[in-house]
N, C-alpha and C. Protein backbone atom coordinates (compact mmCIF):
# COMPACT_ATOMS: atom_id res chain seq x y z
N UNK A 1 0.84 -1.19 0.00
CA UNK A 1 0.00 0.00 0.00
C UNK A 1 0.88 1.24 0.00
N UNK A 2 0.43 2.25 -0.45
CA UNK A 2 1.47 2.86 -0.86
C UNK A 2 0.85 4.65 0.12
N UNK A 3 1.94 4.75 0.98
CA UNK A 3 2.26 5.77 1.89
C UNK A 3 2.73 7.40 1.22
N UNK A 4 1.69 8.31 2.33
CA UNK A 4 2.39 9.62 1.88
C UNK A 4 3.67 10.24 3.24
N UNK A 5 4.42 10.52 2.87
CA UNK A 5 5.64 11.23 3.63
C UNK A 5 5.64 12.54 3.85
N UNK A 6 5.57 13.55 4.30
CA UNK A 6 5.71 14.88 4.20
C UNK A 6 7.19 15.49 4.91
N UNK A 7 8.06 15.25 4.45
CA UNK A 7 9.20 15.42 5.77
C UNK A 7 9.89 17.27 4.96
N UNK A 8 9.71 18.15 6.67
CA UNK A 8 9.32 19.71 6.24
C UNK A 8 11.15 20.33 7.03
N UNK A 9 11.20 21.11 6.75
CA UNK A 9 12.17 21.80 7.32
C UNK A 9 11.79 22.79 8.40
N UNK A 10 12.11 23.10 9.71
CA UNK A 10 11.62 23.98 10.59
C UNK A 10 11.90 25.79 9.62
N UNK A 11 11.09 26.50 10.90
CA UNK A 11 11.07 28.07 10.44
C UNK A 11 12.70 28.74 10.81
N UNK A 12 12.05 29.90 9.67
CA UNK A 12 14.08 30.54 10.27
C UNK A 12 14.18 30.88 11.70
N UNK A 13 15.58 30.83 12.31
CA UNK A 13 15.77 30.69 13.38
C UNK A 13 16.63 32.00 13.24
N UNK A 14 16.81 32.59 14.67
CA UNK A 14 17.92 33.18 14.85
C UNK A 14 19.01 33.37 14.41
N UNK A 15 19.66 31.63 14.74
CA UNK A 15 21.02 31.22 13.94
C UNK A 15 21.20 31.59 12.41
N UNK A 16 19.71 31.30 11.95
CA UNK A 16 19.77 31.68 10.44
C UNK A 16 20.04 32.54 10.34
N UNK A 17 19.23 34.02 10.93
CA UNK A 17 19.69 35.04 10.34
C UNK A 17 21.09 35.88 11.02
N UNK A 18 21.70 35.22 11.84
CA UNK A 18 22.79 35.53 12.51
C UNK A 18 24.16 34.81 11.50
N UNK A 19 23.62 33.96 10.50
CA UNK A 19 24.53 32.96 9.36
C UNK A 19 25.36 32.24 10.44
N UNK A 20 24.35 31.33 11.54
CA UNK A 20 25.70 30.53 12.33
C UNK A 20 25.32 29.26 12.08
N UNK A 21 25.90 28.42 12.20
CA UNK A 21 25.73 27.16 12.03
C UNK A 21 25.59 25.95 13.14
N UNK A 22 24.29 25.86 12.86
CA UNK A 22 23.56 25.37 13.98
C UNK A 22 23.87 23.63 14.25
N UNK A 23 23.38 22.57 13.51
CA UNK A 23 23.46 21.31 13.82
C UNK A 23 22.72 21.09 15.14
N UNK A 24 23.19 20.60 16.03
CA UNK A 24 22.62 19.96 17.16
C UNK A 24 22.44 20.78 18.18
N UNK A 25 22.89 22.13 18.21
CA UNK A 25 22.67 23.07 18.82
C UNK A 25 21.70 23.68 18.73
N UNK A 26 20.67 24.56 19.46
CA UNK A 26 19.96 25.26 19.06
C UNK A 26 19.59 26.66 19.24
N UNK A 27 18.70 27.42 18.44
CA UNK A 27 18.56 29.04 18.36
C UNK A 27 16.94 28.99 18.09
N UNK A 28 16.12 30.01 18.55
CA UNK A 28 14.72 30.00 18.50
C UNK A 28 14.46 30.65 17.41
N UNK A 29 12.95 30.23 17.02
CA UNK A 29 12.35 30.64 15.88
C UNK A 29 12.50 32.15 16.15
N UNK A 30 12.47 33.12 14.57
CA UNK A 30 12.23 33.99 14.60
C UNK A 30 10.50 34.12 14.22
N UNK A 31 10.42 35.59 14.51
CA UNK A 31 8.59 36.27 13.62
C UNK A 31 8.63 35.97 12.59
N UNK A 32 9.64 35.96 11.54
CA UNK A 32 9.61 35.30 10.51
C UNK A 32 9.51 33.89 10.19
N UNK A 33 9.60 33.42 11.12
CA UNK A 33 10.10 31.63 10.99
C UNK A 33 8.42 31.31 11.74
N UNK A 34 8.12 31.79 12.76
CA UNK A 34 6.60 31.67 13.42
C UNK A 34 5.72 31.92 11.61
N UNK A 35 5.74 33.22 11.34
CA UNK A 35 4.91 33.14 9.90
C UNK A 35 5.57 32.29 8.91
N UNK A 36 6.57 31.76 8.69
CA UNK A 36 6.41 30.51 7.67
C UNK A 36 5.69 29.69 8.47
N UNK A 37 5.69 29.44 9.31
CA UNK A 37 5.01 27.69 10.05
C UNK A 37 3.50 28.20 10.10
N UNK A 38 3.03 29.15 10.11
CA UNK A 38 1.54 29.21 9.70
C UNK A 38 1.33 29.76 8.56
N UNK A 39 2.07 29.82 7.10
CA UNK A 39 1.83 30.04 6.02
C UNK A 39 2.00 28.17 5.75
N UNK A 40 2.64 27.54 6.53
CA UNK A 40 3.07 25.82 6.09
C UNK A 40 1.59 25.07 6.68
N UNK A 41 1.19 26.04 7.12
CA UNK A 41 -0.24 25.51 8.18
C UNK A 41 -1.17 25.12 6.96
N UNK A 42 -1.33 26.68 6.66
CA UNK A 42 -2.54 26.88 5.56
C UNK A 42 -2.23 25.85 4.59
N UNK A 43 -1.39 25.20 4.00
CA UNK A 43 -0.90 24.50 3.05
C UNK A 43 -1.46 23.60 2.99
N UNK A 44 -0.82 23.00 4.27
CA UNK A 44 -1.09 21.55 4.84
C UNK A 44 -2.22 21.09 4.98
N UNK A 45 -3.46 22.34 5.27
CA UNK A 45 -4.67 22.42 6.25
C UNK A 45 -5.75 21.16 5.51
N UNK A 46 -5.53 21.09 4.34
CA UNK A 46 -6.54 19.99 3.69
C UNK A 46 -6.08 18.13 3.33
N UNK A 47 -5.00 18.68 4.33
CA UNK A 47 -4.07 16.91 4.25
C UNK A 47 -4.80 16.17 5.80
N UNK A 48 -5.07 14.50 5.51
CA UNK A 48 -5.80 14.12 6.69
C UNK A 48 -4.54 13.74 6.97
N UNK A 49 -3.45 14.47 7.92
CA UNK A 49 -1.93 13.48 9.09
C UNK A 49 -2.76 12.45 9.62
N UNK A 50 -1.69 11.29 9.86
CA UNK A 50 -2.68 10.10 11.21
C UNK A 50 -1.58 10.18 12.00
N UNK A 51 -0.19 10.85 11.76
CA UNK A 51 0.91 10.70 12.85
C UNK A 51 1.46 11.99 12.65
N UNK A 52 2.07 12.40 13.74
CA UNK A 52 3.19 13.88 13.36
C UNK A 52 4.53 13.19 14.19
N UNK A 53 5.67 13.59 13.73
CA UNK A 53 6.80 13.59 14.29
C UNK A 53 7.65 14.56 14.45
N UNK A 54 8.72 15.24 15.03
CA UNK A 54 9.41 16.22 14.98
C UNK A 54 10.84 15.51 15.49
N UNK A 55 12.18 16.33 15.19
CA UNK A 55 13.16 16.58 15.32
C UNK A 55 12.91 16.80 16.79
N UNK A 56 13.89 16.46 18.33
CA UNK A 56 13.94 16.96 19.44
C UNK A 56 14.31 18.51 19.48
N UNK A 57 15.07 18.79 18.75
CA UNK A 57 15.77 20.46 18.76
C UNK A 57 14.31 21.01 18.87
N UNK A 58 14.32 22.61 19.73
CA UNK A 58 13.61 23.17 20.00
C UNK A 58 12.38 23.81 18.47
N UNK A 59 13.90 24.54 17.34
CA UNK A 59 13.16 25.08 16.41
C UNK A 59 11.95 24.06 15.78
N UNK A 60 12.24 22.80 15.19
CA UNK A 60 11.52 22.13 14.73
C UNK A 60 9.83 21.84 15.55
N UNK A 61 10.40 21.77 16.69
CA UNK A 61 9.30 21.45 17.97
C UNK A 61 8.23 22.64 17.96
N UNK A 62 9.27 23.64 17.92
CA UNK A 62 8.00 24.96 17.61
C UNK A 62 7.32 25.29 16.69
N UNK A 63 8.12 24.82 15.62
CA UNK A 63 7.54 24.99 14.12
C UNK A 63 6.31 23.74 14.05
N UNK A 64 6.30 22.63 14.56
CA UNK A 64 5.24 21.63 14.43
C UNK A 64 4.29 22.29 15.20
N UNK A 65 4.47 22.93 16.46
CA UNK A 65 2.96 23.25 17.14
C UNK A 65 2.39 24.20 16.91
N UNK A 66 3.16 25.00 16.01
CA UNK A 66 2.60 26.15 15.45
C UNK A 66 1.64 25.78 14.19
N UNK A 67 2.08 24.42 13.45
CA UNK A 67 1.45 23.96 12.58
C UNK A 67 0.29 23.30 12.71
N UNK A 68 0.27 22.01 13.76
CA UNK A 68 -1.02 21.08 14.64
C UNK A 68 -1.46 22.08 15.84
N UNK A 69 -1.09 22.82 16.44
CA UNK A 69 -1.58 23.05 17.66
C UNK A 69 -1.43 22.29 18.85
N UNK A 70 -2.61 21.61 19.55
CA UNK A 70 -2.19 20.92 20.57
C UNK A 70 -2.56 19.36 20.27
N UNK A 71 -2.27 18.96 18.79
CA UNK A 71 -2.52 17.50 18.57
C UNK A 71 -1.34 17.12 18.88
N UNK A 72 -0.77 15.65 18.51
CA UNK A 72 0.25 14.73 19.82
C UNK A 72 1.11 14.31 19.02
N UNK A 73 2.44 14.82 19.19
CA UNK A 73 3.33 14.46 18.03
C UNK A 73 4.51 13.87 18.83
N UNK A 74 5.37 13.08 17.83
CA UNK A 74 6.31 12.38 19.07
C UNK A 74 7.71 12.94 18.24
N UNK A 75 8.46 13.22 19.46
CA UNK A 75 9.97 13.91 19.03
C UNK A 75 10.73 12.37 18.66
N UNK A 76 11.66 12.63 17.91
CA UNK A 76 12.60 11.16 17.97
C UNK A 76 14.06 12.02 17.30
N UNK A 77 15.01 11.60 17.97
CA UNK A 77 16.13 12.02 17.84
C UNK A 77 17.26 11.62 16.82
N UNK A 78 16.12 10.21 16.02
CA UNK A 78 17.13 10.39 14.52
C UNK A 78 16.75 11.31 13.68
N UNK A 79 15.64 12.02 13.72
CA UNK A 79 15.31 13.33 13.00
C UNK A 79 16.11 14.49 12.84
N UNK A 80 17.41 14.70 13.87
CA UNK A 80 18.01 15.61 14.51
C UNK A 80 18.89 16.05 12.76
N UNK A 81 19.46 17.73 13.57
CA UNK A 81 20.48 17.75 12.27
C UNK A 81 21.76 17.10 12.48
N UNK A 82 22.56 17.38 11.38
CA UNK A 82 23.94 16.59 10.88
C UNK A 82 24.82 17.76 12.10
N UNK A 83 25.37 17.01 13.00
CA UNK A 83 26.13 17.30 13.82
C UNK A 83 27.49 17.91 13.15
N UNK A 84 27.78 19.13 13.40
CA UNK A 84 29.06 19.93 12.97
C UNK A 84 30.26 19.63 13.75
N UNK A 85 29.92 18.93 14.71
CA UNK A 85 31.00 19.46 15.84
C UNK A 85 31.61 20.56 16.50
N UNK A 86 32.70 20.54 16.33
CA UNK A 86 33.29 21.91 17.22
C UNK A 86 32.92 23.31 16.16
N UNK A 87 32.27 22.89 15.12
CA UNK A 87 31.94 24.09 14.03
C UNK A 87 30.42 24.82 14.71
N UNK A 88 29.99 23.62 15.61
CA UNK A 88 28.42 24.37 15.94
C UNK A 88 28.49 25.99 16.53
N UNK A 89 27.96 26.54 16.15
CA UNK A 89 27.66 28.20 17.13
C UNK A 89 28.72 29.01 16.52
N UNK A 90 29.71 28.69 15.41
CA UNK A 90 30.51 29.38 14.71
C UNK A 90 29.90 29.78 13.50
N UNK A 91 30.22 30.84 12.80
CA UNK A 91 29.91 31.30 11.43
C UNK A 91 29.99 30.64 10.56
N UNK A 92 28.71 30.53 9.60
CA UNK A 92 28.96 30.20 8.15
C UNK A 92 29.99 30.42 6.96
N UNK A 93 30.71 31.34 7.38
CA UNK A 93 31.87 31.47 7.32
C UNK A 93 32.89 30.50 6.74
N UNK A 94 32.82 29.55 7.97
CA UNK A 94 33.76 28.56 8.14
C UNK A 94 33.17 27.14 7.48
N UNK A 95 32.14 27.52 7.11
CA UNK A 95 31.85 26.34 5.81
C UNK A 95 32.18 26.23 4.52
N UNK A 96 33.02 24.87 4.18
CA UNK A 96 33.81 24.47 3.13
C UNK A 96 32.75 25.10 1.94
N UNK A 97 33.13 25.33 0.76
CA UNK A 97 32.83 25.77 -0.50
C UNK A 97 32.69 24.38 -0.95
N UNK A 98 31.01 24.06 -1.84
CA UNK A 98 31.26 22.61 -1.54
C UNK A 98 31.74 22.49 -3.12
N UNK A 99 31.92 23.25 -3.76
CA UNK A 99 32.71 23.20 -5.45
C UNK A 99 34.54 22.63 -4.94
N UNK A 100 34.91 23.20 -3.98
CA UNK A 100 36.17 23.39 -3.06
C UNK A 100 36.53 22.01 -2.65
N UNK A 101 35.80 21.95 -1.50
CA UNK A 101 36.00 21.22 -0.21
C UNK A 101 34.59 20.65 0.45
N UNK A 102 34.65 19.30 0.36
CA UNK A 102 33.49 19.03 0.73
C UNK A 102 33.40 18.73 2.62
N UNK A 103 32.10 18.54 2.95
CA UNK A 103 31.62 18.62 4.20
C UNK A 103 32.56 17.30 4.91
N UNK A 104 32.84 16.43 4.20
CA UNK A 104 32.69 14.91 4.75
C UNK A 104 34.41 14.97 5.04
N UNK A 105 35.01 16.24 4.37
CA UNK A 105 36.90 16.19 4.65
C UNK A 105 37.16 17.54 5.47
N UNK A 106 36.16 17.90 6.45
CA UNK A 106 36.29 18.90 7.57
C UNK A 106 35.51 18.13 8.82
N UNK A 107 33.91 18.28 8.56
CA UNK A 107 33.35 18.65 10.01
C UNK A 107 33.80 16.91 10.25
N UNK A 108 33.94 15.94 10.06
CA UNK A 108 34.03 14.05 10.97
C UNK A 108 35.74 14.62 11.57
N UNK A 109 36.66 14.98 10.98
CA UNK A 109 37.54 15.57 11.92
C UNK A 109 37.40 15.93 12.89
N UNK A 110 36.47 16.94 13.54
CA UNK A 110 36.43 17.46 14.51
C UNK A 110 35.29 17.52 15.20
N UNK A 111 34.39 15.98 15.60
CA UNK A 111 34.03 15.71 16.34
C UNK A 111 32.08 15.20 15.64
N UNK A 112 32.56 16.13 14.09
CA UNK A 112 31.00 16.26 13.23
C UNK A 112 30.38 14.84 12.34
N UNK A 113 29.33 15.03 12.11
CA UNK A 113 28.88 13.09 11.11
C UNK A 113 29.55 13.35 10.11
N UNK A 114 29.73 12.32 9.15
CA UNK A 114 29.51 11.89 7.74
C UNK A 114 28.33 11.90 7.65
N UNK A 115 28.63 12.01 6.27
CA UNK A 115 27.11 12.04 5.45
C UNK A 115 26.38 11.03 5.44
N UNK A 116 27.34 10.25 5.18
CA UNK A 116 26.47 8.66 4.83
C UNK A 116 26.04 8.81 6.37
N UNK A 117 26.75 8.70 7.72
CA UNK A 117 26.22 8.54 8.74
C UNK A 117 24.64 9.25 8.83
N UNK A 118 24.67 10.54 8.43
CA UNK A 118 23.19 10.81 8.52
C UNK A 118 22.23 10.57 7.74
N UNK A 119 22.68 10.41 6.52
CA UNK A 119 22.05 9.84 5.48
C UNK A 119 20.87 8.08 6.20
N UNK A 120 22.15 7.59 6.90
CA UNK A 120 21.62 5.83 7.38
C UNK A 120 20.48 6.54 8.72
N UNK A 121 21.35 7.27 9.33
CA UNK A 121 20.05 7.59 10.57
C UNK A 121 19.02 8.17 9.92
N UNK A 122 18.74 8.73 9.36
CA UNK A 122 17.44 9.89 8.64
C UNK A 122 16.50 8.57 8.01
N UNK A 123 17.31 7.57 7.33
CA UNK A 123 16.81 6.88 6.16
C UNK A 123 15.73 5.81 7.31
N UNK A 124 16.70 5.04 8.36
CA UNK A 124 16.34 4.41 8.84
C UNK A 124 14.99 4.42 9.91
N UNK A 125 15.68 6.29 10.41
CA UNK A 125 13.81 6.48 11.41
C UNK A 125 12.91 6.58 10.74
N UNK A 126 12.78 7.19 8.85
CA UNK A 126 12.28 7.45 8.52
C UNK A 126 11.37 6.21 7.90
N UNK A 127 11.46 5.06 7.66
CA UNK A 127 11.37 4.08 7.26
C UNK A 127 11.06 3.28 8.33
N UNK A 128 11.16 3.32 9.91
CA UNK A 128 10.58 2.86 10.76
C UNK A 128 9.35 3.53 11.33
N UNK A 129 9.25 4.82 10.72
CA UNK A 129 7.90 5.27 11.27
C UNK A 129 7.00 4.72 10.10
N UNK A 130 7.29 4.86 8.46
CA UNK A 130 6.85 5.06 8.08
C UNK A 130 6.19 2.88 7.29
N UNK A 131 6.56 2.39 8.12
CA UNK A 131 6.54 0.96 8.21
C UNK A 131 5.24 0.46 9.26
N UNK A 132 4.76 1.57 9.99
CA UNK A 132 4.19 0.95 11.22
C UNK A 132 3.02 1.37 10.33
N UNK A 133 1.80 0.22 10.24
CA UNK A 133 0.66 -0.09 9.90
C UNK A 133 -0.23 1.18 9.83
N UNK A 134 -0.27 1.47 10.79
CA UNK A 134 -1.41 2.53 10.78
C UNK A 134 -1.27 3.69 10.63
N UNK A 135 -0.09 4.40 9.71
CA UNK A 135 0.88 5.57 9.41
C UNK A 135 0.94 5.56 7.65
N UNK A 136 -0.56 6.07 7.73
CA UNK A 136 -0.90 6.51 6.40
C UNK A 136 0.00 7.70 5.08
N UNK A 137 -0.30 8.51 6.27
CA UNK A 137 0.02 9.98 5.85
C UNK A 137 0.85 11.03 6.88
N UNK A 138 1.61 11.03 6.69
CA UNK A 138 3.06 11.10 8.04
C UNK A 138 3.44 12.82 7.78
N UNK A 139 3.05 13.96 8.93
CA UNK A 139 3.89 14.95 8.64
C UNK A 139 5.62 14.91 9.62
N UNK A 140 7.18 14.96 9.02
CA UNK A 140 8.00 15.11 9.99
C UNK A 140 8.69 16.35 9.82
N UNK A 141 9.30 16.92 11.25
CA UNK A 141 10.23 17.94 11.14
C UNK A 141 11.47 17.52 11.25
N UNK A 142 12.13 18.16 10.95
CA UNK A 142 13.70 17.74 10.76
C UNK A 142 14.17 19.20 10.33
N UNK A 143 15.70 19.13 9.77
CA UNK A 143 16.41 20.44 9.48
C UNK A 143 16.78 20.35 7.79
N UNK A 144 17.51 21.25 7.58
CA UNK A 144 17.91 21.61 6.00
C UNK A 144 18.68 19.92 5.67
N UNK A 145 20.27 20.57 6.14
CA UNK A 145 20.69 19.30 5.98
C UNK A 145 20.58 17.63 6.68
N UNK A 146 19.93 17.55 7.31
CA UNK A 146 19.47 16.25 7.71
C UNK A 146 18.38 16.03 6.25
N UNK A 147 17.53 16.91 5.98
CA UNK A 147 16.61 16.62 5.08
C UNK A 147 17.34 16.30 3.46
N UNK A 148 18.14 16.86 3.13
CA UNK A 148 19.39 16.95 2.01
C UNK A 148 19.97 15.59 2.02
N UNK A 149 20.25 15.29 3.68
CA UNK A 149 21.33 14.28 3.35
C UNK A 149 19.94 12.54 2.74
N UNK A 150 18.70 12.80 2.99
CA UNK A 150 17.63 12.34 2.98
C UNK A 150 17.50 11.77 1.97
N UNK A 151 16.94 13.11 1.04
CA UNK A 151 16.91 13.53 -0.11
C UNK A 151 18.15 12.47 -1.12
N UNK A 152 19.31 13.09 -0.47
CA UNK A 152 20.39 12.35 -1.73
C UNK A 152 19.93 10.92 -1.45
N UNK A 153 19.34 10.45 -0.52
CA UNK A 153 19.22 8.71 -1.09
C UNK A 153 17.91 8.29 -1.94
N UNK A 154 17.28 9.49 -2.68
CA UNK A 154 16.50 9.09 -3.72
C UNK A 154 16.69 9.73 -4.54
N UNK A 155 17.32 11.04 -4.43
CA UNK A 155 17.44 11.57 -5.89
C UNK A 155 18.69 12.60 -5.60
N UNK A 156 19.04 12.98 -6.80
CA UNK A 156 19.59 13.94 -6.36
C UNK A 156 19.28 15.58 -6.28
N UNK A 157 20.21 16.15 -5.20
CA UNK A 157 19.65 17.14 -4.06
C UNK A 157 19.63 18.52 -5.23
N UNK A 158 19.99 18.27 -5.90
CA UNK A 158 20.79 19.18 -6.95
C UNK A 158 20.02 19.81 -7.47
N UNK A 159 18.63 19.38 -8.21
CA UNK A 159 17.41 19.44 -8.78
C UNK A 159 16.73 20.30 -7.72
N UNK A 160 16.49 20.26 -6.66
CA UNK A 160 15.83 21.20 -5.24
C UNK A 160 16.65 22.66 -5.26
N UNK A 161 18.04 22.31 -5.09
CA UNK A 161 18.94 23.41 -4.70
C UNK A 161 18.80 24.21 -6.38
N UNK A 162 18.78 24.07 -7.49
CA UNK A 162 18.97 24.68 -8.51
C UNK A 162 17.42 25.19 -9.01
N UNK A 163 16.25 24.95 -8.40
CA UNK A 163 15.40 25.11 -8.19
C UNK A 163 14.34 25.80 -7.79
N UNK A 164 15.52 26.50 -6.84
CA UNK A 164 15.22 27.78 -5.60
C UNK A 164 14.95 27.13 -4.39
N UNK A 165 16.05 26.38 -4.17
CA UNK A 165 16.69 25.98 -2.96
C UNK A 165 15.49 25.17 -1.71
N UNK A 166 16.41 24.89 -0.79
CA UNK A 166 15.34 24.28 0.34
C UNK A 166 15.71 25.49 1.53
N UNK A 167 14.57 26.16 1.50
CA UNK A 167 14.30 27.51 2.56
C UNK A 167 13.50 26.77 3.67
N UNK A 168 13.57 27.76 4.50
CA UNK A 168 12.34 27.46 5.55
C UNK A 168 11.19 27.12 5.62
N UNK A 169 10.81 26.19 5.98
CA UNK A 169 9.20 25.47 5.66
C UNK A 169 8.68 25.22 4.72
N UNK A 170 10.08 24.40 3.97
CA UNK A 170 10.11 23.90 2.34
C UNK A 170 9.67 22.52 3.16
N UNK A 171 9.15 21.49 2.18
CA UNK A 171 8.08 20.23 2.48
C UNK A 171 8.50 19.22 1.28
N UNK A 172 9.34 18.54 1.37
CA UNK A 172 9.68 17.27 0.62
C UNK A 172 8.53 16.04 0.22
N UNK A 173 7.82 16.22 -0.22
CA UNK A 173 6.85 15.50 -0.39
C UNK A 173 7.10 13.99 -0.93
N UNK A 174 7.01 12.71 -0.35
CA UNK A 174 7.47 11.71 -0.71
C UNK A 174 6.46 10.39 -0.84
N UNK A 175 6.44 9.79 -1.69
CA UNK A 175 5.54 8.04 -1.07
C UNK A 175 6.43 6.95 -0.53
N UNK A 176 5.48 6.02 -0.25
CA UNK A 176 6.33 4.91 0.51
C UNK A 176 5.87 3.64 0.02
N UNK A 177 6.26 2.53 -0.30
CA UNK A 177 5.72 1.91 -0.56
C UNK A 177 6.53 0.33 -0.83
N UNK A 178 6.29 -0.58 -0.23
CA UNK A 178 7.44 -1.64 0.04
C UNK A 178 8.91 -1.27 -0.05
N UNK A 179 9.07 -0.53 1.35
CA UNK A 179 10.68 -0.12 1.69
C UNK A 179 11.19 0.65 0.86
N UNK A 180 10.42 1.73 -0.10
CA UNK A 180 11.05 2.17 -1.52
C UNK A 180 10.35 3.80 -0.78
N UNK A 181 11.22 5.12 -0.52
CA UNK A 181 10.53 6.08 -0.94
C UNK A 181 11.21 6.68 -2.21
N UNK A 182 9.91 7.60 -2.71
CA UNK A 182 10.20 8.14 -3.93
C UNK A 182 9.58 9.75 -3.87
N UNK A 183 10.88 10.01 -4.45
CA UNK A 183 9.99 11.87 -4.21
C UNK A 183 9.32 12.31 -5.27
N UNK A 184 8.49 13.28 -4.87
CA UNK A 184 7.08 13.41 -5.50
C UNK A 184 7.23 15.05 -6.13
N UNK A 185 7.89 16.20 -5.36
CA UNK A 185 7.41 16.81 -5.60
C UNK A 185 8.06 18.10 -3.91
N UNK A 186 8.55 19.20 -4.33
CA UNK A 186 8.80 20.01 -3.35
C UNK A 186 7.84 21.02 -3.22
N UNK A 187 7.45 21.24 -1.74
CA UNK A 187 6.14 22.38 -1.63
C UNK A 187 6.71 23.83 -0.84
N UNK A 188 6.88 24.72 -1.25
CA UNK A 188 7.26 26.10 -1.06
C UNK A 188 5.91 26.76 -0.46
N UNK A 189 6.20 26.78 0.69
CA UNK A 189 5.49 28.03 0.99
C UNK A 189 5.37 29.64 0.72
């Protein structure tokens, strides 16, 4: 039977507009990031969810209840972003040029994932929620790159980013369907 996925990116945060680089750390929604998550509301508003999930980090958490309100969503911590390491709470700045230098020959040096590492965690919660019987139509939160590193295991990310990018309370729209997702389609608020 074949499953819908919705896996969304939280609202801009602080960090965002401060250009720091967040990962596992966190920075609160901004007024701006509160109005994407109820412009992601209105979107959503005619989809029947039977489950919500979120990322533990705060932004994502706020961005879902701003979206359901006080319906019952469960945090799970493979949702989380791609851990920077000692790069967290430092400037964007200090992120490799990925034409240059890619992510995977800086941040696992100093304490941050591989890709593939988040790639297997993202793939795997995502595929265990989306396995349990009665998990029709699934909204999750998660971050940019956790959602990217997602993304590259069905298609490539390249097509999104050249596209007009994955912004804030961008919505990966995906099916599921014997252990196979397939993307459908990106929703811009």
């Amino acid at each position: 039977m074949k499953k819908d996925l919705y896996l969304m990116r939280h609202g801009q945060t602080l960090f965002n507009v401060r250009r720091k680089i967040q990962g596992w750390c966190d920075s609160p929604l901004t007024e701006l990031g509160k109005q994407q998550a109820l412009k992601a509301k209105e979107i959503l508003k005619d989809i029947s969810f039977d489950h919500f999930y979120s990322s533990t980090s705060e932004r994502c958490c706020d961005t879902i209840e701003l979206i359901i309100g006080d319906q019952y969503y469960k945090r799970l911590k493979g949702l989380k972003e791609r851990n920077f390491g000692i790069f967290e709470g430092e400037s964007e700045d200090l992120n490799p040029n990925f034409d240059d230098f890619g992510y995977d020959d800086l941040f696992p040096h100093y304490g941050g994932e591989r890709k593939e590492d988040v790639q297997k965690r993202l793939k795997e919660t995502l595929t265990d929620v989306m396995d349990k019987e009665d998990h029709q139509t699934v909204l999750a939160l998660s971050h940019a790159g956790a959602c990217m590193c997602f993304l590259s295991t069905v298609i490539d990310p390249e097509e999104i980013l050249k596209s007009g990018g994955f912004t804030n309370c961008c919505i990966l729209y995906f099916t599921f369907e014997n252990d196979t997702f397939k993307f459908v389609e990106i929703i811009r608020p």
